[in-house]
N, C-alpha and C. Protein backbone atom coordinates (compact mmCIF):
# COMPACT_ATOMS: atom_id res chain seq x y z
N UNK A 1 -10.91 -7.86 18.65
CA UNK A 1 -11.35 -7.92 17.28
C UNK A 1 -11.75 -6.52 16.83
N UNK A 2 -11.83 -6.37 15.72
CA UNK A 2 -12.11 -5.09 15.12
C UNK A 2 -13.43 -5.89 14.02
N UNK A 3 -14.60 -4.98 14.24
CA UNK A 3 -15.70 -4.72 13.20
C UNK A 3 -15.88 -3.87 12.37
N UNK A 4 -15.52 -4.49 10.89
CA UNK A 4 -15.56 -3.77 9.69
C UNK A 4 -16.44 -3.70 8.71
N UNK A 5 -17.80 -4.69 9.09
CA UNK A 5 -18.92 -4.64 8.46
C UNK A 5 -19.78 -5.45 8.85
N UNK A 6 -21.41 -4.80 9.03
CA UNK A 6 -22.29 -5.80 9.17
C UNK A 6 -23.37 -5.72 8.11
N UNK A 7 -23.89 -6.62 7.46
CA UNK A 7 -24.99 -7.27 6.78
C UNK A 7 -25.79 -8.32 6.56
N UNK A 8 -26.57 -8.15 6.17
CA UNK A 8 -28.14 -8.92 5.94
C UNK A 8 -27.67 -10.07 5.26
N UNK A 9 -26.39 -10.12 4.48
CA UNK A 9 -26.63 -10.78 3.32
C UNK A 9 -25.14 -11.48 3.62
N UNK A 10 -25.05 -13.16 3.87
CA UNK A 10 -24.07 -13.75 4.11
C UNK A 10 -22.95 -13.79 2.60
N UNK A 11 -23.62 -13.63 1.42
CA UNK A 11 -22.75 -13.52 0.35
C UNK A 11 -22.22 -12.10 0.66
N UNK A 12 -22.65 -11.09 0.72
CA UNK A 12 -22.05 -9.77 0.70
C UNK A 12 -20.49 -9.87 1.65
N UNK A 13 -21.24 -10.51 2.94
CA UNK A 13 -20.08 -10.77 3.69
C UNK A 13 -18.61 -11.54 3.29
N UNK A 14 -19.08 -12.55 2.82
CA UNK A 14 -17.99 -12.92 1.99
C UNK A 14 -17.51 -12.78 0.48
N UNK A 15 -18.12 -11.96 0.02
CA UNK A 15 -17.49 -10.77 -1.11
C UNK A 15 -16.45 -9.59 -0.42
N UNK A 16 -16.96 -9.42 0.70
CA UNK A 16 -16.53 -8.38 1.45
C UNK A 16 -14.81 -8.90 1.80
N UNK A 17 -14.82 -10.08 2.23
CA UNK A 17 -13.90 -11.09 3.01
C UNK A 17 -12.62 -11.33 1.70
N UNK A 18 -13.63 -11.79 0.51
CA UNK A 18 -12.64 -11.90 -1.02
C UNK A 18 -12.33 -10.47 -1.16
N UNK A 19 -12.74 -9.44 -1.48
CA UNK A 19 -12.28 -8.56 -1.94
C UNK A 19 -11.08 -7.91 -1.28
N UNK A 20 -10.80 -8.25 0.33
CA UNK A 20 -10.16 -7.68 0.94
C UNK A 20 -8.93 -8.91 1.42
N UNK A 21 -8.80 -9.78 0.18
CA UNK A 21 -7.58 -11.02 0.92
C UNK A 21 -6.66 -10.90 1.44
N UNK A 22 -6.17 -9.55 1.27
CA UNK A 22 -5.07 -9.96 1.71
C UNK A 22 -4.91 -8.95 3.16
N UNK A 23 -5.84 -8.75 3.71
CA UNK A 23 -5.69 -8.14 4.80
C UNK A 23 -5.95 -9.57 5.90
N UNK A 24 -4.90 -10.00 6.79
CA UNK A 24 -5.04 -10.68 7.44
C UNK A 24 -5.78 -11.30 8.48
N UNK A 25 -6.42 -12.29 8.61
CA UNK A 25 -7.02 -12.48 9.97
C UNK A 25 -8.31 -12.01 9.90
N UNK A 26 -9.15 -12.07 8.50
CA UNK A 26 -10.29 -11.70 8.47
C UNK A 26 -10.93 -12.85 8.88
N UNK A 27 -12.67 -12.48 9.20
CA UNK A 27 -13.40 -13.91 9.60
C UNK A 27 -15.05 -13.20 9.33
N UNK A 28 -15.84 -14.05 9.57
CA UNK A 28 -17.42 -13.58 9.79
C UNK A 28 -18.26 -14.45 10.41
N UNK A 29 -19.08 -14.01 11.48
CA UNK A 29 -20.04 -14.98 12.35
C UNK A 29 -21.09 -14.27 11.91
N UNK A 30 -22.30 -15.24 12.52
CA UNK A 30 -23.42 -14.78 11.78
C UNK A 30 -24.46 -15.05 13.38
N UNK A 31 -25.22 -13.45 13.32
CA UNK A 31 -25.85 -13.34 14.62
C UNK A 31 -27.24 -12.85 14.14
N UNK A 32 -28.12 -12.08 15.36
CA UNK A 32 -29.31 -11.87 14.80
C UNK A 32 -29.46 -10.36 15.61
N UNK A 33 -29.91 -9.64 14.11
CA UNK A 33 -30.02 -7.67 14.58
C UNK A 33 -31.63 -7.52 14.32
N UNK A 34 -32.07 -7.18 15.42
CA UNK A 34 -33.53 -6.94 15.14
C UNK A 34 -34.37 -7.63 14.19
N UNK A 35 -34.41 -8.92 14.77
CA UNK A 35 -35.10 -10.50 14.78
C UNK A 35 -34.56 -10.92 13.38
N UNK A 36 -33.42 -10.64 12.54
CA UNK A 36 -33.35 -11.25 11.64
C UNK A 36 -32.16 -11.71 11.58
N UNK A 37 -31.00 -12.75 10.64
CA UNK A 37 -30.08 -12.83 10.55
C UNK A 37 -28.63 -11.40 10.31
N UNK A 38 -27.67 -11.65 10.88
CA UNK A 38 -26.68 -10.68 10.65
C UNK A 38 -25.60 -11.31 10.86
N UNK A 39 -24.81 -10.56 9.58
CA UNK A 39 -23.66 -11.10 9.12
C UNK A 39 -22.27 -10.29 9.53
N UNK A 40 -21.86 -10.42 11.02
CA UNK A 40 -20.24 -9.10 11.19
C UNK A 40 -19.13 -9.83 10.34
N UNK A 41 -18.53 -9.21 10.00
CA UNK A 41 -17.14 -9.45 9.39
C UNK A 41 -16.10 -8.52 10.17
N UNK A 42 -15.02 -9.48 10.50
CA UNK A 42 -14.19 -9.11 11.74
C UNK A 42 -12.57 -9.05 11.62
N UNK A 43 -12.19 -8.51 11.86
CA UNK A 43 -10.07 -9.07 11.92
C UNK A 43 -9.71 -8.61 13.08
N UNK A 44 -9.12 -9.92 12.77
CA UNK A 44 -7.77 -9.60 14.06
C UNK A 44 -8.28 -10.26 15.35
N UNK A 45 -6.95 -10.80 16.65
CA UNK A 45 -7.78 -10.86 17.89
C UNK A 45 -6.34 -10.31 18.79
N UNK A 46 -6.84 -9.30 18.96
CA UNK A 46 -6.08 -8.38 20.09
C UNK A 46 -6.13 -8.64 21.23
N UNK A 47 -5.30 -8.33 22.00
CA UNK A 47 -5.43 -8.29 23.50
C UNK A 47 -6.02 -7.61 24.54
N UNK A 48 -6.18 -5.59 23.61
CA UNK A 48 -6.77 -5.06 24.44
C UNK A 48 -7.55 -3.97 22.98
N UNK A 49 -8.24 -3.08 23.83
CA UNK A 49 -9.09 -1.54 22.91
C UNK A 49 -7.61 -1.37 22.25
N UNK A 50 -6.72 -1.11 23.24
CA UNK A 50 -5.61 0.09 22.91
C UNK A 50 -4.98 -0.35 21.22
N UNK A 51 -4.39 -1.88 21.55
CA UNK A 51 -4.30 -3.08 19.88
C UNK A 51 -4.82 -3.02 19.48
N UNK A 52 -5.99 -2.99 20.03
CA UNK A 52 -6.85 -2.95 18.72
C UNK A 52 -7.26 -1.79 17.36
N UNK A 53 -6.92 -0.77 18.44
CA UNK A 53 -6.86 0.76 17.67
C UNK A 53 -5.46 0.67 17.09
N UNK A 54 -4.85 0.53 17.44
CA UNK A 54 -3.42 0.20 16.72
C UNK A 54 -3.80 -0.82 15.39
N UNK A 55 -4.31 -1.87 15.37
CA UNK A 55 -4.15 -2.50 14.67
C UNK A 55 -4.85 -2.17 13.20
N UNK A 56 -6.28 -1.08 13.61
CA UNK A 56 -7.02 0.09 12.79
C UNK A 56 -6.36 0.77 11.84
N UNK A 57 -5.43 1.22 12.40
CA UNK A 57 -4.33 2.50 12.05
C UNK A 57 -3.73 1.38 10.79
N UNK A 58 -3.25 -0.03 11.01
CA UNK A 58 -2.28 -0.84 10.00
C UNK A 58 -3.37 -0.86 8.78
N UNK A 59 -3.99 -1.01 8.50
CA UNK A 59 -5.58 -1.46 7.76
C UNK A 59 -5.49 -0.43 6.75
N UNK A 60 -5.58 -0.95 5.32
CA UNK A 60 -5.85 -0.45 4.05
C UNK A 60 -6.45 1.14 4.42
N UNK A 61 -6.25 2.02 3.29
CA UNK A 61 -7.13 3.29 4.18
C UNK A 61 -8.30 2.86 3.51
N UNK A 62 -9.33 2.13 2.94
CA UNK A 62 -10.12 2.02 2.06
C UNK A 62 -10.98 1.07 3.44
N UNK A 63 -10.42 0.39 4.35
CA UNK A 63 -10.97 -0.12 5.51
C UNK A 63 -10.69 0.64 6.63
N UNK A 64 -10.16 1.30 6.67
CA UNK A 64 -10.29 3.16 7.61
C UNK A 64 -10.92 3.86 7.56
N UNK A 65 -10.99 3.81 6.15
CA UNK A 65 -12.13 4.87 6.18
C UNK A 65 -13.90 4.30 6.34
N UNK A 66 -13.61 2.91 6.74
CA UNK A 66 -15.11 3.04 6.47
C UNK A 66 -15.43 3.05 8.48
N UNK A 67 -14.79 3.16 9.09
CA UNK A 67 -14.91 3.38 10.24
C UNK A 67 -14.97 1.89 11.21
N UNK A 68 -14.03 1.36 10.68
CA UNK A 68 -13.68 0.23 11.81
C UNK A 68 -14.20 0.39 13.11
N UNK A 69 -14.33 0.06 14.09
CA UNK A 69 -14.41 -0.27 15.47
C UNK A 69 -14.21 -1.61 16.62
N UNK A 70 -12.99 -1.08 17.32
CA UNK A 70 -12.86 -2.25 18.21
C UNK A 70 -14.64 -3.03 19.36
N UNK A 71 -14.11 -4.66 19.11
CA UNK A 71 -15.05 -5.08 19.66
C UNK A 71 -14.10 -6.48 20.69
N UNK A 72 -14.76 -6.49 21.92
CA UNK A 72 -14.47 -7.45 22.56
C UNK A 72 -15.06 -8.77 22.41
N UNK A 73 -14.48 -9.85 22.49
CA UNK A 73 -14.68 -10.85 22.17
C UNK A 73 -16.22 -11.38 23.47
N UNK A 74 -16.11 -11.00 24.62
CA UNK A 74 -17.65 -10.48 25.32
C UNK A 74 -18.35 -9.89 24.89
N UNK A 75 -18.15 -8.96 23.88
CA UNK A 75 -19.36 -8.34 23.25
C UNK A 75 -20.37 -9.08 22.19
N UNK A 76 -18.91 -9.42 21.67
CA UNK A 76 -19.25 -10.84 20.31
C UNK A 76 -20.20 -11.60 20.77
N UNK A 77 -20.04 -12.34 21.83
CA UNK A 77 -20.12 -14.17 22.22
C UNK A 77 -21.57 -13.49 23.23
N UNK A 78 -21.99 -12.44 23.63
CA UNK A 78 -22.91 -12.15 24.17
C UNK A 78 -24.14 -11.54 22.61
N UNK A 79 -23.86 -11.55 21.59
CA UNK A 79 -24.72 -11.32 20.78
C UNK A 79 -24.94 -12.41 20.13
N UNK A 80 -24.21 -13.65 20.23
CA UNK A 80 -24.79 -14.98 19.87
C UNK A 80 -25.75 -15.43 20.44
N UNK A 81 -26.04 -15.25 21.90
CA UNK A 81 -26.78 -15.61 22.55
C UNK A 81 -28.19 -15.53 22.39
């Protein structure tokens, strides 16, 4: 997966999600960043870092530039916890 935004605010997240439709394979879970709710908004599910940086590079430059970063789906499912 690639992380393209996190916030406080579950509407922002999915303003974030509308504004960007047509980039595929978007999603958002909702975890907790220093005791409060947090909202990642995510695309894509790759196989490895390497896809996943590849898949960076395909991405609007307007979601390039805001500095994407690959995340493993262990990284994810360990911050639900």
């Amino acid at each position: 997966m690639v992380q393209l935004l996190g916030t406080r605010s579950e509407a922002a997240a999915r303003s974030f999600i509308g504004k960007h439709a047509g980039v595929p394979d978007l999603g958002y879970f909702e975890t907790t960043h220093q005791g409060a709710a947090w909202f990642v908004v995510t695309q894509g599910i790759y196989p490895s870092r390497q896809a996943a940086q590849a898949g960076i590079a395909e991405l609007p430059a307007v979601l390039r530039d805001s500095k994407p970063w690959p995340r493993s789906i262990g990284d994810i499912q360990g911050g639900l916890r």
